[in-house]
Protein backbone atom coordinates (compact mmCIF):
# COMPACT_ATOMS: atom_id res chain seq x y z
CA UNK A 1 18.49 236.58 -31.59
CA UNK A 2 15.94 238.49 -30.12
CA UNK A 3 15.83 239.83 -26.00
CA UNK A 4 13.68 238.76 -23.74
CA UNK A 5 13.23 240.16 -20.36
CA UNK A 6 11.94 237.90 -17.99
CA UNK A 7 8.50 239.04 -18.20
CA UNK A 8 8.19 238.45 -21.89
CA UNK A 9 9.81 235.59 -22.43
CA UNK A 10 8.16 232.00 -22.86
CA UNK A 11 10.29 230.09 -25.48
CA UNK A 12 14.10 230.43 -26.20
CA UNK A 13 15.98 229.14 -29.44
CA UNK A 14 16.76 225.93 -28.48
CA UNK A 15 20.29 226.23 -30.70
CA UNK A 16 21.38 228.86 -27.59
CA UNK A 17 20.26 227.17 -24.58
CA UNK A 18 18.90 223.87 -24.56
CA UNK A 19 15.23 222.67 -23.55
CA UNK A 20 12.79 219.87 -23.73
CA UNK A 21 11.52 218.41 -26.63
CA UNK A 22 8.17 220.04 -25.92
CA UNK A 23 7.92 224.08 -25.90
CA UNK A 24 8.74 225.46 -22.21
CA UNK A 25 6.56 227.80 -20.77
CA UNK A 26 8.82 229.13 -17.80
CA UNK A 27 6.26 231.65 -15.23
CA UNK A 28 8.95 234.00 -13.89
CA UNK A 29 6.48 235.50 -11.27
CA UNK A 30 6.52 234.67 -7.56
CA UNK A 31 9.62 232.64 -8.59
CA UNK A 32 12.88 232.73 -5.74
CA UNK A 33 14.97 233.48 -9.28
CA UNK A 34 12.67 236.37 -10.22
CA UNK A 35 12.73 237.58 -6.52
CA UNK A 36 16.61 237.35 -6.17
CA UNK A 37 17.08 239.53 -9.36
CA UNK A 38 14.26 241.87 -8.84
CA UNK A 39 16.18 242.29 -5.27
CA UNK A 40 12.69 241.69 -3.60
CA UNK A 41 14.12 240.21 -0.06
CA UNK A 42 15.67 241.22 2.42
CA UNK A 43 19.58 240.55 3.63
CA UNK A 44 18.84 237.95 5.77
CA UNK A 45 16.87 236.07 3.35
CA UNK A 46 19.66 235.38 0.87
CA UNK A 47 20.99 232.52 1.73
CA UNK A 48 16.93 230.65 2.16
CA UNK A 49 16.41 232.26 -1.44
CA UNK A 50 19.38 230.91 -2.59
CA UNK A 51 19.12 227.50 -1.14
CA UNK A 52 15.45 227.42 -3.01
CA UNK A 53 16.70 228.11 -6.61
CA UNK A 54 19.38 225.14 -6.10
CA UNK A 55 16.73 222.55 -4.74
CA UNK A 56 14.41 223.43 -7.42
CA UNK A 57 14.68 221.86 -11.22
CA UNK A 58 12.56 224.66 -12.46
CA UNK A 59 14.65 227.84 -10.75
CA UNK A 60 17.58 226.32 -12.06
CA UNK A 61 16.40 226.29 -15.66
CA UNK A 62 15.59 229.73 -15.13
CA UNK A 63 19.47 230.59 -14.38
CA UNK A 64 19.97 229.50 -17.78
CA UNK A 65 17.41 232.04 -19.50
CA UNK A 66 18.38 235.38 -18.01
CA UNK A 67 19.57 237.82 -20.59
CA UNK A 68 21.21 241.26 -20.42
CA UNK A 69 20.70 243.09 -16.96
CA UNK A 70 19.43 240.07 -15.32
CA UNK A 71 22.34 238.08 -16.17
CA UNK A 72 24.46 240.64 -14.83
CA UNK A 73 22.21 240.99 -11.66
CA UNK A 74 22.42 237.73 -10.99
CA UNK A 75 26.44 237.66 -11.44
CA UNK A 76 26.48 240.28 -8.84
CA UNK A 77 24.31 238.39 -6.24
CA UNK A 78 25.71 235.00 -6.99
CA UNK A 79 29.33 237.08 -6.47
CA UNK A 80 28.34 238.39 -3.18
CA UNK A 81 27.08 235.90 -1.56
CA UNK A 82 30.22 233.82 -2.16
CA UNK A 83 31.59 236.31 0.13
CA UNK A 84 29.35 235.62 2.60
CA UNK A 85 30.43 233.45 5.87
CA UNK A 86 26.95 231.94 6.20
CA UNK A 87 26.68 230.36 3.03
CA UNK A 88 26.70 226.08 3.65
CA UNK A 89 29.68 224.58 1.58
CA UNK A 90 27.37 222.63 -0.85
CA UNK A 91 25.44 225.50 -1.66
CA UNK A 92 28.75 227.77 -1.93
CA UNK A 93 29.77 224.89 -4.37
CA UNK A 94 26.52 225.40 -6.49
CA UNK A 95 26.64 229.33 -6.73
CA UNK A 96 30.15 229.24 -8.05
CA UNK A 97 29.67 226.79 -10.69
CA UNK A 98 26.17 228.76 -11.30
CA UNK A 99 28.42 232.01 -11.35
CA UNK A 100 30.90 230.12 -14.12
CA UNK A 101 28.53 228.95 -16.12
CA UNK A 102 26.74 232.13 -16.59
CA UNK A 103 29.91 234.39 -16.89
CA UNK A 104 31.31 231.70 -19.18
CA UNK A 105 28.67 232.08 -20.83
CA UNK A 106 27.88 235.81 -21.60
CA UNK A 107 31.19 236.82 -21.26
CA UNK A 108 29.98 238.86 -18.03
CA UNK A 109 31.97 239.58 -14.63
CA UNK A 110 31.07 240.37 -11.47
CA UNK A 111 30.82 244.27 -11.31
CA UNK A 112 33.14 243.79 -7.77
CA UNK A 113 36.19 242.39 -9.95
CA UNK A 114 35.81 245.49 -12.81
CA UNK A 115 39.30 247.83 -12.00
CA UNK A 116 40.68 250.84 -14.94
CA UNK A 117 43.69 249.76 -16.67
CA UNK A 118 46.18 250.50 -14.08
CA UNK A 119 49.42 250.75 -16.39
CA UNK A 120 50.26 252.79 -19.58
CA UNK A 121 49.77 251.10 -22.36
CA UNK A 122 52.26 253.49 -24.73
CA UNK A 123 54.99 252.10 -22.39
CA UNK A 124 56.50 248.51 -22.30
CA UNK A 125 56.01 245.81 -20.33
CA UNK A 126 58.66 244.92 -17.92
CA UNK A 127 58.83 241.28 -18.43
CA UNK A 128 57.55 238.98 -21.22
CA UNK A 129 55.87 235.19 -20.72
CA UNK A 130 55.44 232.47 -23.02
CA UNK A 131 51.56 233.48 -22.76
CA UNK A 132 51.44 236.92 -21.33
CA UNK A 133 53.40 240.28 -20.42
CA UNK A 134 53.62 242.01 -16.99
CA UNK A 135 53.59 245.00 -16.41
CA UNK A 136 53.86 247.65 -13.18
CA UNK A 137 51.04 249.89 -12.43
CA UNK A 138 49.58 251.37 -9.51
CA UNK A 139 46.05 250.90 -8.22
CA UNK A 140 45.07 253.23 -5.14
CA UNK A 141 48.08 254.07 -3.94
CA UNK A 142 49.26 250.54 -4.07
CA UNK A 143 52.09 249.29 -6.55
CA UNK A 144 50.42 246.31 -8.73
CA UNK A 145 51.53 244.15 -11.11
CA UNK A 146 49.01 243.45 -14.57
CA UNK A 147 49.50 240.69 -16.17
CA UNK A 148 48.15 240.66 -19.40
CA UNK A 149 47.14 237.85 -21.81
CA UNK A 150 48.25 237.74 -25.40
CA UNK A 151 46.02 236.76 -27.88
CA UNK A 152 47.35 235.26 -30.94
CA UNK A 153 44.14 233.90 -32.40
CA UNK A 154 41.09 236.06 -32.81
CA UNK A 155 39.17 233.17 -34.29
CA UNK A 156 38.86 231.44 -31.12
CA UNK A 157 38.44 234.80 -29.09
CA UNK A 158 35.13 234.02 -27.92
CA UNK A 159 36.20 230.66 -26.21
CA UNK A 160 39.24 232.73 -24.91
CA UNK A 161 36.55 234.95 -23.30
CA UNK A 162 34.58 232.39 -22.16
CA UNK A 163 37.53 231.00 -20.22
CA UNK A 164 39.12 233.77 -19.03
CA UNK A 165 35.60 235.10 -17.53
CA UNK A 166 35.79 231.46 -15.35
CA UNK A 167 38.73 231.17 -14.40
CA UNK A 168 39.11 235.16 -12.81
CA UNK A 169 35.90 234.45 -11.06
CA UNK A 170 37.22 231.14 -9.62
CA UNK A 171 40.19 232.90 -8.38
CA UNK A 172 38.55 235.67 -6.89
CA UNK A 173 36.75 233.37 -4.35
CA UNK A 174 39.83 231.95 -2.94
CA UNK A 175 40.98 233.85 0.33
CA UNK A 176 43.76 231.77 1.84
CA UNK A 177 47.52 233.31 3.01
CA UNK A 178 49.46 231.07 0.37
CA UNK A 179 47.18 232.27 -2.59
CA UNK A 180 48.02 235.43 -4.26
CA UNK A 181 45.01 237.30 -4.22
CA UNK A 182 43.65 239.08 -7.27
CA UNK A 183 42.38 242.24 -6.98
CA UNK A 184 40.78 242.82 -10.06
CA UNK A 185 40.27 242.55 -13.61
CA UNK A 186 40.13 244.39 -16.92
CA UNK A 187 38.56 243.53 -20.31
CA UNK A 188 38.13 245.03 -23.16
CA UNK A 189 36.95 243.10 -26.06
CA UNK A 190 37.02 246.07 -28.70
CA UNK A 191 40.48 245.69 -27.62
CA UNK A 192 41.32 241.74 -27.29
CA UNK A 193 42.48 242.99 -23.70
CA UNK A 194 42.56 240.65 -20.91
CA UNK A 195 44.19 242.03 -17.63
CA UNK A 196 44.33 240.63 -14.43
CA UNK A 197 45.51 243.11 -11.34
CA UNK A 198 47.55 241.54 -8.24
CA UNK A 199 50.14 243.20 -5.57
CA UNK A 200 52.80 243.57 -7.05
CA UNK A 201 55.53 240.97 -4.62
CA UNK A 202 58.80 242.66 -4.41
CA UNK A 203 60.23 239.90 -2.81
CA UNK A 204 59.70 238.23 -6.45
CA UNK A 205 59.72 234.19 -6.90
CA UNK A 206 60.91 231.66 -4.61
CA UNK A 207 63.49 231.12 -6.70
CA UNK A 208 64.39 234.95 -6.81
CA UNK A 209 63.99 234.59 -2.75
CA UNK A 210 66.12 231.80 -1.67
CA UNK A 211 69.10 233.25 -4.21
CA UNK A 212 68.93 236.82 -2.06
CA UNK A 213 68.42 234.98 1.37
CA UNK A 214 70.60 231.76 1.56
CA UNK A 215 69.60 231.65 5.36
CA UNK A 216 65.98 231.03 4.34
CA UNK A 217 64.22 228.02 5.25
CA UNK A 218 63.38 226.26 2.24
CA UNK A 219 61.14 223.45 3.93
CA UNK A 220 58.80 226.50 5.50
CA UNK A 221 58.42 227.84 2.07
CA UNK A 222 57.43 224.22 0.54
CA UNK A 223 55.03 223.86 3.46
CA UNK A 224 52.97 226.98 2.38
CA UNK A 225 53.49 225.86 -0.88
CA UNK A 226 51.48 222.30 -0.23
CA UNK A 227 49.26 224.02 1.58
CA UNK A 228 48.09 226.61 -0.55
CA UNK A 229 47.63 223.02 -2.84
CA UNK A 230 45.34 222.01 -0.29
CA UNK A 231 43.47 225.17 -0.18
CA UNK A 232 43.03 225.36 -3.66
CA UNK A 233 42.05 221.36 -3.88
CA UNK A 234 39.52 221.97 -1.47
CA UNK A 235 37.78 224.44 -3.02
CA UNK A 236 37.52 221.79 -6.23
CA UNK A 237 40.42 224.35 -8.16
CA UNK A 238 43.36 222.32 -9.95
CA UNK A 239 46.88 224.49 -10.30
CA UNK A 240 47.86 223.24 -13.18
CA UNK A 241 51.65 225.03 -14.12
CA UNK A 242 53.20 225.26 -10.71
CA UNK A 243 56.62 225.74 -10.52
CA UNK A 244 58.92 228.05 -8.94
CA UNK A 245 58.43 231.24 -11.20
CA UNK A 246 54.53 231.02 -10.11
CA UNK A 247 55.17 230.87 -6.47
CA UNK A 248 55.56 234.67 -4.91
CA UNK A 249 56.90 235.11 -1.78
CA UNK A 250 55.07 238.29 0.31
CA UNK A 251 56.39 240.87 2.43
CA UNK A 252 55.44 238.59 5.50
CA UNK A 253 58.11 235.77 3.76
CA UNK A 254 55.66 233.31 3.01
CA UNK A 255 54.94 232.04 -0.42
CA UNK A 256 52.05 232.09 -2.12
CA UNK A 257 50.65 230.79 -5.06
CA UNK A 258 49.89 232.41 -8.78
CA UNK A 259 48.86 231.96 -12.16
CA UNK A 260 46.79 228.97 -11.68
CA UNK A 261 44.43 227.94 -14.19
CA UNK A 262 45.66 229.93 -16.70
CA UNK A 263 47.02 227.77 -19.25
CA UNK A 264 43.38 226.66 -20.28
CA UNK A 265 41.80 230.19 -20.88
CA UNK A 266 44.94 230.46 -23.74
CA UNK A 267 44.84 226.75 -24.93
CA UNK A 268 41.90 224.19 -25.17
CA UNK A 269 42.46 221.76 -22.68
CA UNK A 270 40.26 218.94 -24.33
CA UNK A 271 42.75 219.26 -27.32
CA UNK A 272 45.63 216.99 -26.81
CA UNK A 273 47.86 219.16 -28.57
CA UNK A 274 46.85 222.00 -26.06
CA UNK A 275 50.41 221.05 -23.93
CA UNK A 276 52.25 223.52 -26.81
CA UNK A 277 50.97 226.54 -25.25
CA UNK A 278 52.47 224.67 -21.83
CA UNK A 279 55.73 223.28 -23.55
CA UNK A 280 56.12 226.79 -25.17
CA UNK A 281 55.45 228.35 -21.43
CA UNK A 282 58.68 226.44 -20.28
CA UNK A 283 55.99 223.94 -18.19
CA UNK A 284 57.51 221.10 -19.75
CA UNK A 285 60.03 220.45 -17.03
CA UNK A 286 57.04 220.67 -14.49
CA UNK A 287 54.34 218.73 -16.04
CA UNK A 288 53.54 214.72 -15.45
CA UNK A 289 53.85 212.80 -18.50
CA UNK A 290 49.97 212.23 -18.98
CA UNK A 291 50.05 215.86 -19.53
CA UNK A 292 52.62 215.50 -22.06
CA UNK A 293 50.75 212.42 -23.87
CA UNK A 294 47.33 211.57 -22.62
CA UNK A 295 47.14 208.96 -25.61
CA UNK A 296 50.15 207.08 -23.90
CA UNK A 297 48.18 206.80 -20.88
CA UNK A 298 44.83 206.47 -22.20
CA UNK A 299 43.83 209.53 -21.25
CA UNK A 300 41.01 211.72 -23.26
CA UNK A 301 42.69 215.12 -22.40
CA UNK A 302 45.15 217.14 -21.06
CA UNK A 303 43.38 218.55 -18.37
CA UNK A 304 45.41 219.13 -14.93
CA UNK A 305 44.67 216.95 -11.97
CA UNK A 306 45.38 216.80 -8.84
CA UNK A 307 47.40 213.74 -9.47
CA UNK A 308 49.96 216.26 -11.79
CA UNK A 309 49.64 219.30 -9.26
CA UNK A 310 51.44 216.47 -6.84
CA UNK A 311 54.20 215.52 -9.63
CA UNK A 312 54.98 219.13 -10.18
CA UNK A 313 54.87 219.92 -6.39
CA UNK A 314 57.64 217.47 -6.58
CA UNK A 315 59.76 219.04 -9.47
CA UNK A 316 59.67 222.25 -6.89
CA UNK A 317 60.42 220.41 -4.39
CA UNK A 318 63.60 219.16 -6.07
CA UNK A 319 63.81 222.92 -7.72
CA UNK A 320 64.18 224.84 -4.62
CA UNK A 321 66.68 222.47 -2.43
CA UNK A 322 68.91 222.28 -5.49
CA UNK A 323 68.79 225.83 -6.30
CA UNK A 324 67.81 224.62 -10.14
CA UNK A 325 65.41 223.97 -12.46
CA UNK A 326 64.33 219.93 -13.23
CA UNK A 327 66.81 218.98 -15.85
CA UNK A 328 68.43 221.75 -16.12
CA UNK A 329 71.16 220.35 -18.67
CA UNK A 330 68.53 219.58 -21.09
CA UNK A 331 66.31 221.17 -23.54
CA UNK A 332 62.86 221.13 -23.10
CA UNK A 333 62.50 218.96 -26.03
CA UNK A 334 64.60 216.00 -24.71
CA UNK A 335 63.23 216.59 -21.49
CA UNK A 336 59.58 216.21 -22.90
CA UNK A 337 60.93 212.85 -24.33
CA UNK A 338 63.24 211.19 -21.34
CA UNK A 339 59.87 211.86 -18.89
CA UNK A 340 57.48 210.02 -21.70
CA UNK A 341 60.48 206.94 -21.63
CA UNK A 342 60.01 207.04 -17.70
CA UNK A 343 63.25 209.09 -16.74
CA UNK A 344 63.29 211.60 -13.46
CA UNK A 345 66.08 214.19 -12.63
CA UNK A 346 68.90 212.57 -11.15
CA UNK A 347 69.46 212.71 -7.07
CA UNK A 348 71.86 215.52 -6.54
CA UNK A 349 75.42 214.87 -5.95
CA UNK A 350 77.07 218.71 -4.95
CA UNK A 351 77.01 220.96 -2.45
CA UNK A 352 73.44 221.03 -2.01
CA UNK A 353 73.06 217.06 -2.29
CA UNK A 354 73.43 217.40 1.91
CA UNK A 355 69.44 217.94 1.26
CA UNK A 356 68.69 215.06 -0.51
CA UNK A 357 68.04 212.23 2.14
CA UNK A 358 67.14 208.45 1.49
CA UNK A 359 64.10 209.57 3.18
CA UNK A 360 63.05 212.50 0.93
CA UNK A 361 64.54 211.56 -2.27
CA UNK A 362 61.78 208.04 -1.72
CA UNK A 363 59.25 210.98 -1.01
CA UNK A 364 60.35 212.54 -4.52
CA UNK A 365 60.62 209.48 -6.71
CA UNK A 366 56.95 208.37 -5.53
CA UNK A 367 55.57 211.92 -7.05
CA UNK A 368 57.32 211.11 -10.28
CA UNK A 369 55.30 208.19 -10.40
CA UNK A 370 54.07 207.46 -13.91
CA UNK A 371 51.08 206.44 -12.73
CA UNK A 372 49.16 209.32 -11.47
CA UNK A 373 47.22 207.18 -8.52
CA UNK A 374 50.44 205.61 -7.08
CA UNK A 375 51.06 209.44 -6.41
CA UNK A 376 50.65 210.66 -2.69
CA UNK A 377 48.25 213.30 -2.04
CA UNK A 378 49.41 216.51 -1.33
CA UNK A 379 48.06 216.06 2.50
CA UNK A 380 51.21 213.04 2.20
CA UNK A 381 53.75 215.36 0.95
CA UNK A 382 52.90 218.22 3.50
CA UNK A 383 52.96 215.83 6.21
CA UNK A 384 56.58 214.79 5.15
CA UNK A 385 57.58 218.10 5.10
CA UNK A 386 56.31 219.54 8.74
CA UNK A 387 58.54 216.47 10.04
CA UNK A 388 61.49 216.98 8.38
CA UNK A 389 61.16 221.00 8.91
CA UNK A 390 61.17 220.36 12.45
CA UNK A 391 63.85 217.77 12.48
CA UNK A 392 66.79 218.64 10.47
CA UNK A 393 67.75 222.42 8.92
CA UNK A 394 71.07 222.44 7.69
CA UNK A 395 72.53 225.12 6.19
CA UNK A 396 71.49 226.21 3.24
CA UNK A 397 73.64 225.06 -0.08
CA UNK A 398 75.38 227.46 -2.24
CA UNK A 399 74.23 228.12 -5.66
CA UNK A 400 76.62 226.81 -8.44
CA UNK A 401 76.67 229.98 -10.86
CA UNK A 402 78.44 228.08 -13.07
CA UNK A 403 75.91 225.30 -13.97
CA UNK A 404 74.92 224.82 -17.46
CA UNK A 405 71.74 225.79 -17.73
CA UNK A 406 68.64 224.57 -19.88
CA UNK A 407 66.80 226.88 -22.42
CA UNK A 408 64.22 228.04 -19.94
CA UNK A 409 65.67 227.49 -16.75
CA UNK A 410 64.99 230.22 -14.41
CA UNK A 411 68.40 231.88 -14.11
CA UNK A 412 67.56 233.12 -17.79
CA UNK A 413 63.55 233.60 -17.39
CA UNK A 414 62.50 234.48 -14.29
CA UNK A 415 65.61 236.12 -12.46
CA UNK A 416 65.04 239.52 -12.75
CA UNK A 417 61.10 239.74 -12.64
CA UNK A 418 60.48 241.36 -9.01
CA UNK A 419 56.94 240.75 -10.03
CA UNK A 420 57.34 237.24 -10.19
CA UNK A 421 54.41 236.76 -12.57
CA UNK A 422 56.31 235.74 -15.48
CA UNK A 423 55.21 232.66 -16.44
């Protein structure tokens, strides 16, 4: 299909981007969207310009015709002022989902988020994911970890594209202490590269953590854990594979989330069957049965709510007191069928049962609901936590290196990546 810059252009295929039935004549000139790309204004008009594009039917159709350098103009403005502190939370809403849509859309990123490849790719990675490898690199002067997708499927490369350009530019907006912040991306299509850059957490998981410091306080760690939730809620993000390899624990000791949102740039999460790239992950342990079977709960798709980000907050929950994963006897295909017949992990009985109160273990059984809105919020769960954090810290239990574990429990998985970004 032919260019058009936005001087020339006065009717687009219709099969690209659609318009009315009648042919749109769209007058760029003297237009806010023109003016924002054209970088006619000044700094403290951005957020007035801005504000007039959103409130406009017109401008906004606009958003949807920019090609080439405009597009990527646009990206850039859109990306900066989501940075700024001025911006009004409904219009910060509409620039990111304006900013998703467009990246999504021509595969384009923010120039801010383009890093080199900070590894060597004629080594090997350190650790291996069900979707992705890790590997250690070093970005000015600072040690990073890369984390980079595999890509089994070139016929659905363009949707893989499409998502992974959304979901890096969603996680580059959050700022928050319990969310691993990403520090850039690399992607190469030529190449079927997709790389995302973090600091690389040498305290590794919180499972990794609590094993090296038994003195830790667990219930501290689950706080930032809900919060981070919160954080992420708020700003209209769903997790969507927590679990105790995807929480990192910084060099202050507080844990913060990763890998969020990640499982839909490899899988289609309209597509029931999407959950294998999950399953295959070693999510099944984590995930709410909906997840597992949205037909069984008359669900259309698979898609992560905030419903199952509370169920799985619950699994850790249970993970980190008990120093294991959620049924760890079992393999991940009987576990995938005892959740769908409505059975939870049993209430631990050893050492580390001392944790388990009436009290909590209620708390616990009420996430596992199968009904997703009999769930408490994760506001509900953090609440529970701050008072028992403050009102009882026993010791904390010893880990039974005995156990039998499950096929992708985290003693085998997860134990040795000091990345923590194994999924």
């Amino acid at each position: 299909m032919r260019k058009y810059s936005l001087d020339t252009i006065t009717v687009i295929d219709r099969r690209v981007f659609p318009t009315p039935q009648s042919s749109l004549h769209l007058d760029f000139d003297g237009s806010a969207c023109k003016r924002l790309i054209t970088r006619a204004f000044i700094q403290s008009e951005v957020v007035s310009l801005i504000g007039e594009i959103f409130t406009s039917q017109d401008e906004v159709k606009m958003i949807g015709y920019l090609l080439g350098d405009d597009a990527q103009t646009f990206i850039d403005i859109m990306d900066e002022a989501l940075d700024r502190t001025d911006l009004p939370p409904r219009l910060r809403r509409k620039c990111l989902s304006a900013l998703c849509k467009i990246c999504g859309r021509h595969a384009l990123l923010p120039r801010s988020l383009k890093i080199p490849l900070c590894y060597d790719r004629q080594g090997t990675a350190l650790y291996h994911g069900g979707y992705a490898d890790v590997w250690k690199g070093e970005y000015r002067g600072l040690q990073v970890a890369v984390k980079v997708l595999r890509v089994y499927s070139t016929s659905d490369f363009e949707k893989i594209t499409s998502r992974f350009c959304k979901e890096v530019v969603t996680w580059k907006i959050l700022h928050h202490p319990n969310v691993l912040p990403l520090l850039g991306v690399t992607m190469d299509n030529n190449l079927s590269l997709f790389a995302m850059t973090s600091e690389w957490m040498k305290n590794g998981n919180i499972i990794e953590f609590i094993r090296a410091h038994q003195d830790a306080n667990r219930f501290e760690l689950l706080k930032d854990v809900a919060k981070g939730l919160i954080y992420m809620h708020s700003q209209a993000m769903i997790h969507g594979d927590l679990k105790g390899a995807n929480i990192l624990i910084n060099q202050g000791g507080h844990a913060c989330l990763a890998d969020f949102g990640l499982l839909t740039v490899v899988s289609d999460p309209t597509n029931p069957t999407a959950s294998s790239s999950s399953v295959k992950g070693g999510t099944t342990r984590w995930m709410s049965p909906e997840l597992l079977d949205p037909d069984q709960y008359g669900i259309r798709d698979s898609r992560p709510t905030k419903e199952s980000d509370a169920y799985a907050l619950g699994m850790v929950i249970l993970e980190v007191l008990s120093g294991r994963c959620p049924f760890s006897q079992f393999r991940d295909v009987v576990v995938m069928r005892m959740v769908l017949d409505g059975i939870r992990p049993e209430r631990p009985n050893g050492p580390e049962g001392v944790w388990f109160t009436d009290d909590l273990w209620r708390l616990l059984a009420s996430c596992w609901e199968s009904q997703r809105e009999r769930r408490p919020t994760i506001e509900a769960i953090l609440e529970f936590l701050e008072h028992i954090s403050g009102a009882w810290q026993p010791p904390a239990p010893q880990v039974d290196e005995d156990v039998e574990m499950g096929e992708d429990d985290w003693d085998l998985t997860t134990v040795s990546d000091s990345s923590g970004m194994i999924s």
